[in-house]
C-alpha atoms as a PDB file:
ATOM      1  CA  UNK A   1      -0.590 -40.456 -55.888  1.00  0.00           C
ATOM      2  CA  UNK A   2      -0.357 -44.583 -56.498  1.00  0.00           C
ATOM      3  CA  UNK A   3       3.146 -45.596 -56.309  1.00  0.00           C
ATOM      4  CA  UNK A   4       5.556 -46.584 -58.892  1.00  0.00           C
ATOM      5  CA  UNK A   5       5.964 -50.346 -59.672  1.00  0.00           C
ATOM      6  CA  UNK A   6       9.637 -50.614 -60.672  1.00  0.00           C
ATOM      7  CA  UNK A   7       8.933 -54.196 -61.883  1.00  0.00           C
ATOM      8  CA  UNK A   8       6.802 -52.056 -64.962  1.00  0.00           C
ATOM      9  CA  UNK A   9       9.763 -50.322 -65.871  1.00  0.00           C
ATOM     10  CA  UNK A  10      12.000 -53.024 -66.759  1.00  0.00           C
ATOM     11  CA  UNK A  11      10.821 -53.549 -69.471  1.00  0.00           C
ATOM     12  CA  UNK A  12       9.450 -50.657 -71.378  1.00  0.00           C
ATOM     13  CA  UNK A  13      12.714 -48.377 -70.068  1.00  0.00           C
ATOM     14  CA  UNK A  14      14.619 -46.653 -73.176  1.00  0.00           C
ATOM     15  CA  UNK A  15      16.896 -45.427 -71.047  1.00  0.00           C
ATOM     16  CA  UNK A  16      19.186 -48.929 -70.405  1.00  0.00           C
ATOM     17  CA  UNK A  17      23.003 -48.504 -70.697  1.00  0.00           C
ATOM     18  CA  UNK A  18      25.438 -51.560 -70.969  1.00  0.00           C
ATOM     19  CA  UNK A  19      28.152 -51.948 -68.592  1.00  0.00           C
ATOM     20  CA  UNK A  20      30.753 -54.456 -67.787  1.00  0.00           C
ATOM     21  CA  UNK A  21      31.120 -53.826 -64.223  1.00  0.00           C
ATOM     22  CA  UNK A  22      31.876 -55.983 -61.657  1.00  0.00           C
ATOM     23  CA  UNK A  23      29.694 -55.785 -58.000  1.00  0.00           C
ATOM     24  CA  UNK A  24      29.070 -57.372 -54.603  1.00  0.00           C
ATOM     25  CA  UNK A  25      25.667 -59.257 -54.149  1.00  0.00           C
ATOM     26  CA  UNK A  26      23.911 -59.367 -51.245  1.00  0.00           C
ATOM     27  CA  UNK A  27      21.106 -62.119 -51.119  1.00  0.00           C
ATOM     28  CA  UNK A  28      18.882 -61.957 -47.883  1.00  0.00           C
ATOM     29  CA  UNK A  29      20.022 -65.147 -45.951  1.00  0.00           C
ATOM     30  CA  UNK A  30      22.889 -66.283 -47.938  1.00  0.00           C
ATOM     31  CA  UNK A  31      25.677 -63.885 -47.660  1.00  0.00           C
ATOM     32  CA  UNK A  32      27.813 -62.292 -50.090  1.00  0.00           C
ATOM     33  CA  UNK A  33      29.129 -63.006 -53.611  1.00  0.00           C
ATOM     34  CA  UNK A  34      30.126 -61.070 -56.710  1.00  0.00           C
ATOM     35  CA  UNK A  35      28.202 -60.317 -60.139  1.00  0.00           C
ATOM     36  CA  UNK A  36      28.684 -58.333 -62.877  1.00  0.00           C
ATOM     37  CA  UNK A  37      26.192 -56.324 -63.788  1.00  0.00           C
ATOM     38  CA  UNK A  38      25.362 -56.162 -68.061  1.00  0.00           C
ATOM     39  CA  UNK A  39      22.868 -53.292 -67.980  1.00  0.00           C
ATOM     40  CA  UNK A  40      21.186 -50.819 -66.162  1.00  0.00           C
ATOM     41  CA  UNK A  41      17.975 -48.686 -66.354  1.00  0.00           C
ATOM     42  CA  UNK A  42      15.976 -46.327 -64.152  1.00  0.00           C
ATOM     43  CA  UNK A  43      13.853 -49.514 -63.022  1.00  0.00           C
ATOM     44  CA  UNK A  44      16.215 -52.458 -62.611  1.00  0.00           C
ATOM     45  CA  UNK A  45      19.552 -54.157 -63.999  1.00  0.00           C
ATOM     46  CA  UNK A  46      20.470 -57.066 -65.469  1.00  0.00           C
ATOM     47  CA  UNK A  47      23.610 -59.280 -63.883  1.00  0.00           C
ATOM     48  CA  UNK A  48      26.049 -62.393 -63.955  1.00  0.00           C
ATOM     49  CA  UNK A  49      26.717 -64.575 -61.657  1.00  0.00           C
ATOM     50  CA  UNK A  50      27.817 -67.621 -60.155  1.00  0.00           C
ATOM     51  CA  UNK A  51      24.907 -67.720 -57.042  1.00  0.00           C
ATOM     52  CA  UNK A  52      21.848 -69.404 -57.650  1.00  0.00           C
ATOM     53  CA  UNK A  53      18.873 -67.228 -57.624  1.00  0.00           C
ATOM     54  CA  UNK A  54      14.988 -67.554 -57.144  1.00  0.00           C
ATOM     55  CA  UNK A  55      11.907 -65.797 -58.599  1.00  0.00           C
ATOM     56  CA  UNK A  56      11.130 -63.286 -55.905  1.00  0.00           C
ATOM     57  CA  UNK A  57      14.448 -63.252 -54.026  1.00  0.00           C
ATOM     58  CA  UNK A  58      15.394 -60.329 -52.504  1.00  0.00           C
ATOM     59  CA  UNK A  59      18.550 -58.570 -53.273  1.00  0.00           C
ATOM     60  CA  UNK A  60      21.041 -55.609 -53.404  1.00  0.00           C
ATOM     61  CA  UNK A  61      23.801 -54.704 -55.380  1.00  0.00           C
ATOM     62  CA  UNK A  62      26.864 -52.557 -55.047  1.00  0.00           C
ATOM     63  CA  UNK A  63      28.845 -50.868 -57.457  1.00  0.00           C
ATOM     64  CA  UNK A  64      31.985 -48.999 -57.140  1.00  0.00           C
ATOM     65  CA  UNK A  65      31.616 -45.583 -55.835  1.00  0.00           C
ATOM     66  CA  UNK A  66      27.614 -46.425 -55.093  1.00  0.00           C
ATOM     67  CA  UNK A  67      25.191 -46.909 -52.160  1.00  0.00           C
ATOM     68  CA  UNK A  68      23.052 -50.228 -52.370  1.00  0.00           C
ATOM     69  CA  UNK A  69      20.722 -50.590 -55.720  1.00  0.00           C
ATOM     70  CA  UNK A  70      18.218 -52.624 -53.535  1.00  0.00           C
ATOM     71  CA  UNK A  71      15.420 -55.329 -55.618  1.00  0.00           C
ATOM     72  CA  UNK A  72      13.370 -58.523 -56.324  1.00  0.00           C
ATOM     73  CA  UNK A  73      14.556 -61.100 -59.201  1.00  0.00           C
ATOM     74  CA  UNK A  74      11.686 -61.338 -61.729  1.00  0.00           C
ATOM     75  CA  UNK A  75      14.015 -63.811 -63.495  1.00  0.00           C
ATOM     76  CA  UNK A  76      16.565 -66.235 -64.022  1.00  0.00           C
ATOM     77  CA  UNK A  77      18.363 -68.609 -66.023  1.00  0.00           C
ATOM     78  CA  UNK A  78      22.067 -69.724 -66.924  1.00  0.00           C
ATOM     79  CA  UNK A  79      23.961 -67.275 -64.884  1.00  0.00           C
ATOM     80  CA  UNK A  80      21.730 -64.169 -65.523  1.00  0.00           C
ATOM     81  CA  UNK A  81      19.082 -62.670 -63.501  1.00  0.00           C
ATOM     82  CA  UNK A  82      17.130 -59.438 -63.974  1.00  0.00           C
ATOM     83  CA  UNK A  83      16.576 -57.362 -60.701  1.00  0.00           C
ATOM     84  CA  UNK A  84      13.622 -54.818 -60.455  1.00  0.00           C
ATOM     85  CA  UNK A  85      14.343 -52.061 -57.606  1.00  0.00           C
ATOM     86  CA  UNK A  86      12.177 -51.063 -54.971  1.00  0.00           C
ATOM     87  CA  UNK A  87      12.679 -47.574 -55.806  1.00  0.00           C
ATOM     88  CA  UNK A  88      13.862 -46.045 -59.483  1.00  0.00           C
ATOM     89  CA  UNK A  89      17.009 -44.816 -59.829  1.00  0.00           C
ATOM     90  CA  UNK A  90      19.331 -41.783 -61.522  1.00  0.00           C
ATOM     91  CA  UNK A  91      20.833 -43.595 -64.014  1.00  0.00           C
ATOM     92  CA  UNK A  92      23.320 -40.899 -64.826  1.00  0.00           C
ATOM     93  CA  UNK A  93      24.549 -41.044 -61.544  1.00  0.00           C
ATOM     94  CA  UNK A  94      25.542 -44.535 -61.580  1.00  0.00           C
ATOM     95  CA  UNK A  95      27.122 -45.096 -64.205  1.00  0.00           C
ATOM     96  CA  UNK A  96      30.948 -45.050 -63.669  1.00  0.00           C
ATOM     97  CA  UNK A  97      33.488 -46.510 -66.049  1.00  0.00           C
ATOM     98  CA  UNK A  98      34.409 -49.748 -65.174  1.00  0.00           C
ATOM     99  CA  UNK A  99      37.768 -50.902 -63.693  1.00  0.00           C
ATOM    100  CA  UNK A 100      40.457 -52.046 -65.111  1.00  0.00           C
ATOM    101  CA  UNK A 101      42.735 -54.570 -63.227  1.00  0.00           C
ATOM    102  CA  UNK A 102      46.530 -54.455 -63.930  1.00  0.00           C
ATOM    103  CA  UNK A 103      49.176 -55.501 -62.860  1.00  0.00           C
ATOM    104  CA  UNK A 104      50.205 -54.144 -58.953  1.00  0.00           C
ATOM    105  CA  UNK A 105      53.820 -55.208 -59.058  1.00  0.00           C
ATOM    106  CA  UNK A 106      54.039 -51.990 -61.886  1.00  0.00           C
ATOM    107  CA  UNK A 107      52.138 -49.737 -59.263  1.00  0.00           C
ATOM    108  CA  UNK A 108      49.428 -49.287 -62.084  1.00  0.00           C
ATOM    109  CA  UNK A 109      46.482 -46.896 -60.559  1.00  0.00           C
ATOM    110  CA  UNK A 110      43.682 -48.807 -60.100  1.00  0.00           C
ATOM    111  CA  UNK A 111      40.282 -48.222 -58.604  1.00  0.00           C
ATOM    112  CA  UNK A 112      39.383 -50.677 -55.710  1.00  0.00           C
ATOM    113  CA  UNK A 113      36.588 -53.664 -56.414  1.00  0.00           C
ATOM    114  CA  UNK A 114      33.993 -54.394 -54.673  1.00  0.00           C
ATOM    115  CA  UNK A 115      35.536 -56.589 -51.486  1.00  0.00           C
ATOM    116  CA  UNK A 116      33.230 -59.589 -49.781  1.00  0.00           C
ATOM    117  CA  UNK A 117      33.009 -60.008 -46.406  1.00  0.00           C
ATOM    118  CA  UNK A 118      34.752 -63.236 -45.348  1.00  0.00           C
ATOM    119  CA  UNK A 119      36.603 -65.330 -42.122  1.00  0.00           C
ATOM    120  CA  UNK A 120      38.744 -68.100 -43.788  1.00  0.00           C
ATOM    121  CA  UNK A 121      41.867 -69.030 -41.972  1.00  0.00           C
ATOM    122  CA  UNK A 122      45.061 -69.244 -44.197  1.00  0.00           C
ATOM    123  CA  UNK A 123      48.719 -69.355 -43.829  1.00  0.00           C
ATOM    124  CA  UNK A 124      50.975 -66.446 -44.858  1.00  0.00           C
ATOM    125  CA  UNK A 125      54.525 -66.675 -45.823  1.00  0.00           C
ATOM    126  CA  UNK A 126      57.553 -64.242 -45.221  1.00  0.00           C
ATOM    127  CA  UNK A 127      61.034 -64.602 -45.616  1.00  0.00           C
ATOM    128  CA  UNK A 128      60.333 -67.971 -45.727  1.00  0.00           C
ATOM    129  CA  UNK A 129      58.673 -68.013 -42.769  1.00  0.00           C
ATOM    130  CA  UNK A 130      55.385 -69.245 -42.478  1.00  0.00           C
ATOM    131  CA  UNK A 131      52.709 -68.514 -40.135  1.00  0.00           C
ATOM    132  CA  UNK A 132      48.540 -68.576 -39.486  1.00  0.00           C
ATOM    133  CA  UNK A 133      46.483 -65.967 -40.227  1.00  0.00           C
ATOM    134  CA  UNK A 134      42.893 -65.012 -41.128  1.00  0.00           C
ATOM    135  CA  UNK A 135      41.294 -63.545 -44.231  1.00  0.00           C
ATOM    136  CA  UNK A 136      38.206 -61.161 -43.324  1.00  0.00           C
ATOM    137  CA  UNK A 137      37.786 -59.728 -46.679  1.00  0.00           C
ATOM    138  CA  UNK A 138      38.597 -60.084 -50.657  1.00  0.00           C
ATOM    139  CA  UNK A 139      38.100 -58.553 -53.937  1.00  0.00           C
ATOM    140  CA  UNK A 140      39.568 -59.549 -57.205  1.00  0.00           C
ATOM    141  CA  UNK A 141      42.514 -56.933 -56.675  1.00  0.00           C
ATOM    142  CA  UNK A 142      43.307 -57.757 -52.681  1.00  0.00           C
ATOM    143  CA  UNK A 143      42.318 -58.774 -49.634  1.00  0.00           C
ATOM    144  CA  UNK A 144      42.433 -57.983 -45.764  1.00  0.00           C
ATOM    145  CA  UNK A 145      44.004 -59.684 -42.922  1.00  0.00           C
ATOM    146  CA  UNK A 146      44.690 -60.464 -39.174  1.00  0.00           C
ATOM    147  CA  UNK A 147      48.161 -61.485 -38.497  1.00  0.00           C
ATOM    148  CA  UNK A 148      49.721 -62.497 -35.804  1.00  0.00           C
ATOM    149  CA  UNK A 149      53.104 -60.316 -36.267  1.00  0.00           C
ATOM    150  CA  UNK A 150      53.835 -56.787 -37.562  1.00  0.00           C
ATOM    151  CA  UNK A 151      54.241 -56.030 -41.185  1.00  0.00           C
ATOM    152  CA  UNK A 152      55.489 -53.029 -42.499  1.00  0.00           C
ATOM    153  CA  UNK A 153      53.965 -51.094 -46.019  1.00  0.00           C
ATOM    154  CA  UNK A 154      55.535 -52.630 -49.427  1.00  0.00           C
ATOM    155  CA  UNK A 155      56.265 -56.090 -47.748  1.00  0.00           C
ATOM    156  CA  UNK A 156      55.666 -58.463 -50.238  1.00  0.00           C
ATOM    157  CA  UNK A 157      54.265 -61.731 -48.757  1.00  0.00           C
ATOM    158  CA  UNK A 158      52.862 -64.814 -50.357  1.00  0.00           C
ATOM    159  CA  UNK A 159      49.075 -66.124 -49.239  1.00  0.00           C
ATOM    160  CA  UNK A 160      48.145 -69.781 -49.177  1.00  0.00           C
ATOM    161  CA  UNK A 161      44.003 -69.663 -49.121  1.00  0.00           C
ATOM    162  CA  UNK A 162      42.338 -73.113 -49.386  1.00  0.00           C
ATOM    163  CA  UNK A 163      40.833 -73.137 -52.087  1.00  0.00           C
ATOM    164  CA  UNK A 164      42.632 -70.422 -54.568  1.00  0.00           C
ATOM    165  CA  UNK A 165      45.909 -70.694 -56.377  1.00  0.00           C
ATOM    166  CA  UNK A 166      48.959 -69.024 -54.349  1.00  0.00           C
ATOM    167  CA  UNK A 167      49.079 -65.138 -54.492  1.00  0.00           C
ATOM    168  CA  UNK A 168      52.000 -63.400 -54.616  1.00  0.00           C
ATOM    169  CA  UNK A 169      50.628 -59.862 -52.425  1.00  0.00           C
ATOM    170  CA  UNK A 170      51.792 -56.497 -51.149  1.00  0.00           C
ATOM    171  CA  UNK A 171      51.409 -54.868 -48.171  1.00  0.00           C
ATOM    172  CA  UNK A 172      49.584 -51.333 -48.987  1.00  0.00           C
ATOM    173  CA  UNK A 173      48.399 -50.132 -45.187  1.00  0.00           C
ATOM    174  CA  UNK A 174      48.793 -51.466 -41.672  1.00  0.00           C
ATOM    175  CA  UNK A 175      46.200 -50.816 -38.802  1.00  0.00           C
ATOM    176  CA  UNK A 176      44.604 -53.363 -36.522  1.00  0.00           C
ATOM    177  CA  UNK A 177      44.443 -55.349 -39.485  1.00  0.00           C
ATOM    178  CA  UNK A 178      46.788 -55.165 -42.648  1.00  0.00           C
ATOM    179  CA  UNK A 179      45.823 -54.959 -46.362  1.00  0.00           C
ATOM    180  CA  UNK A 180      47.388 -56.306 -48.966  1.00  0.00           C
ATOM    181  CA  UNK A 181      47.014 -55.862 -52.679  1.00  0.00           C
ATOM    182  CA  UNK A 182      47.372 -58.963 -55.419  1.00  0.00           C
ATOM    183  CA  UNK A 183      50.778 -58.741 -57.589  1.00  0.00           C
ATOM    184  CA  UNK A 184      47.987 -59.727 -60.166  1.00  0.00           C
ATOM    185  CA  UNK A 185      44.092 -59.740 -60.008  1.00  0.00           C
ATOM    186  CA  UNK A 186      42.111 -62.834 -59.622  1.00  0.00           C
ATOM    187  CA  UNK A 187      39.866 -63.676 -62.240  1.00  0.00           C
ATOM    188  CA  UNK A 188      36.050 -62.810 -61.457  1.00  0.00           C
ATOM    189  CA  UNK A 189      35.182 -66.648 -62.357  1.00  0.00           C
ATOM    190  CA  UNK A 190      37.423 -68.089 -59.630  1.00  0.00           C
ATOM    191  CA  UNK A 191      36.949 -65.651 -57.295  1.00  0.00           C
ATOM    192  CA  UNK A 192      32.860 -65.896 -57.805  1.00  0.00           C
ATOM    193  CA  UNK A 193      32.987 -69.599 -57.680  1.00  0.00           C
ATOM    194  CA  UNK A 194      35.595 -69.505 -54.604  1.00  0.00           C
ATOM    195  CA  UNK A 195      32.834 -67.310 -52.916  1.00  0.00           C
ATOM    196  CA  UNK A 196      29.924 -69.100 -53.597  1.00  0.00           C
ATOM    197  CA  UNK A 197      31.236 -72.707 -52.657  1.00  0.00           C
ATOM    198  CA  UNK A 198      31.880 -71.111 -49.066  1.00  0.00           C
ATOM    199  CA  UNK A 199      28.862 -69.144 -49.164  1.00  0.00           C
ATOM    200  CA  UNK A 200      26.913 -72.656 -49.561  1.00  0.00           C
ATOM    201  CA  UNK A 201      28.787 -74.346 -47.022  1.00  0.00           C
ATOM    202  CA  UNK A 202      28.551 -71.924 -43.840  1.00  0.00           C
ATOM    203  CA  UNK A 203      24.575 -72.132 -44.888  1.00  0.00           C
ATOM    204  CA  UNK A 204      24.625 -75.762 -44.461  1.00  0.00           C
ATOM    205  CA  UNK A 205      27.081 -75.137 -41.413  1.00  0.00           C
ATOM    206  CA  UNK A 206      24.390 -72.558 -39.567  1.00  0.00           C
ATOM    207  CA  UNK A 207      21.306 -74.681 -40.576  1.00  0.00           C
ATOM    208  CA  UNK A 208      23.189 -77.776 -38.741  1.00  0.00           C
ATOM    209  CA  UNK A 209      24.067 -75.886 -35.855  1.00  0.00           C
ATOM    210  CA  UNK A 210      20.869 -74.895 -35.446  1.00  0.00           C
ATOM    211  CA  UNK A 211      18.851 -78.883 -35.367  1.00  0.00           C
ATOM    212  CA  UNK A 212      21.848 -79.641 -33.066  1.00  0.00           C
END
């Protein structure tokens, strides 16, 4: 049997639902970032975001509550790109409503975004104390850390990351590292942008070290 070309499906697929959900995008030698993906069909999606992409890239996406939707772009301009999959996809199973990001100082319930892989030193500040710690990871709606000192659940702490505006944060679990949830959500622009700007910069930091 020949094999399916999900680029051929892309466009001719009636089956193409519009969302408003936000993701993590993985770009084969850059890192992560977010994106928000506009629609989806059986053969590809179409997405935001604040990376640059190429004709031909390879990617994957992420969505809440999903494994990796895994494609080429076939194109891009001002912020958009359409991905074709490798494989087609269940739409139906996809699909999931699309977060909604409150306010955590209420204790609204809130499904967890999509969190990026990061290592950013920061300071922390507690009882007006301050001390150094590291961010590993970060989504609109939190982050995770490695501190130097024990924290205990519902501590409320404020986090200095170059970069973003102060957040006011509570503590929500404690294991070898601690995570924290944002007294309110960062906005996907800043966040995307924040991401992006360091993404570029440990590229040019691993390309240097390797001429050195």
């Amino acid at each position: 049997m020949k094999p399916i070309d999900p680029t051929s499906l892309v466009g001719r697929d009636q089956r193409t639902v519009t969302l408003f959900m936000v993701g993590k995008l993985l770009v084969d030698g850059r890192g992560e970032g977010l994106c928000r993906v506009r629609n989806l069909s059986v053969g590809g999606l179409m997405l935001e975001t604040c990376m640059p992409l190429a004709l031909g890239e390879r990617v994957s996406v992420e969505l809440r509550g999903t494994g990796l939707l895994s494609g080429a772009i076939v194109w891009a301009r001002e912020g958009r790109a359409g991905v074709a999959f490798h494989l087609p996809v269940i739409v139906e199973d996809l699909v999931r409503t699309a977060p909604h990001l409150g306010s955590r100082l209420l204790k609204v319930c809130q499904p967890r975004g999509p969190r990026v892989t990061v290592d950013c030193p920061i300071e922390v500040q507690l009882e007006g104390e301050r001390v150094d710690a590291r961010l590993t990871d970060i989504s609109q709606g939190g982050a995770k850390l490695a501190l130097p000192l024990a924290l205990h659940r519902d501590e409320r702490l404020i986090l200095m990351i170059p970069g973003l505006p102060l957040k006011l944060a509570i503590v929500r679990w404690v294991r070898d590292e601690v995570g924290v949830a944002f007294a309110e959500p960062l906005p996907f622009e800043l966040l995307s942008e924040w991401l992006m700007v360091r993404a570029a910069g440990e590229y040019r930091d691993d390309e240097a070290a390797e001429l050195a």
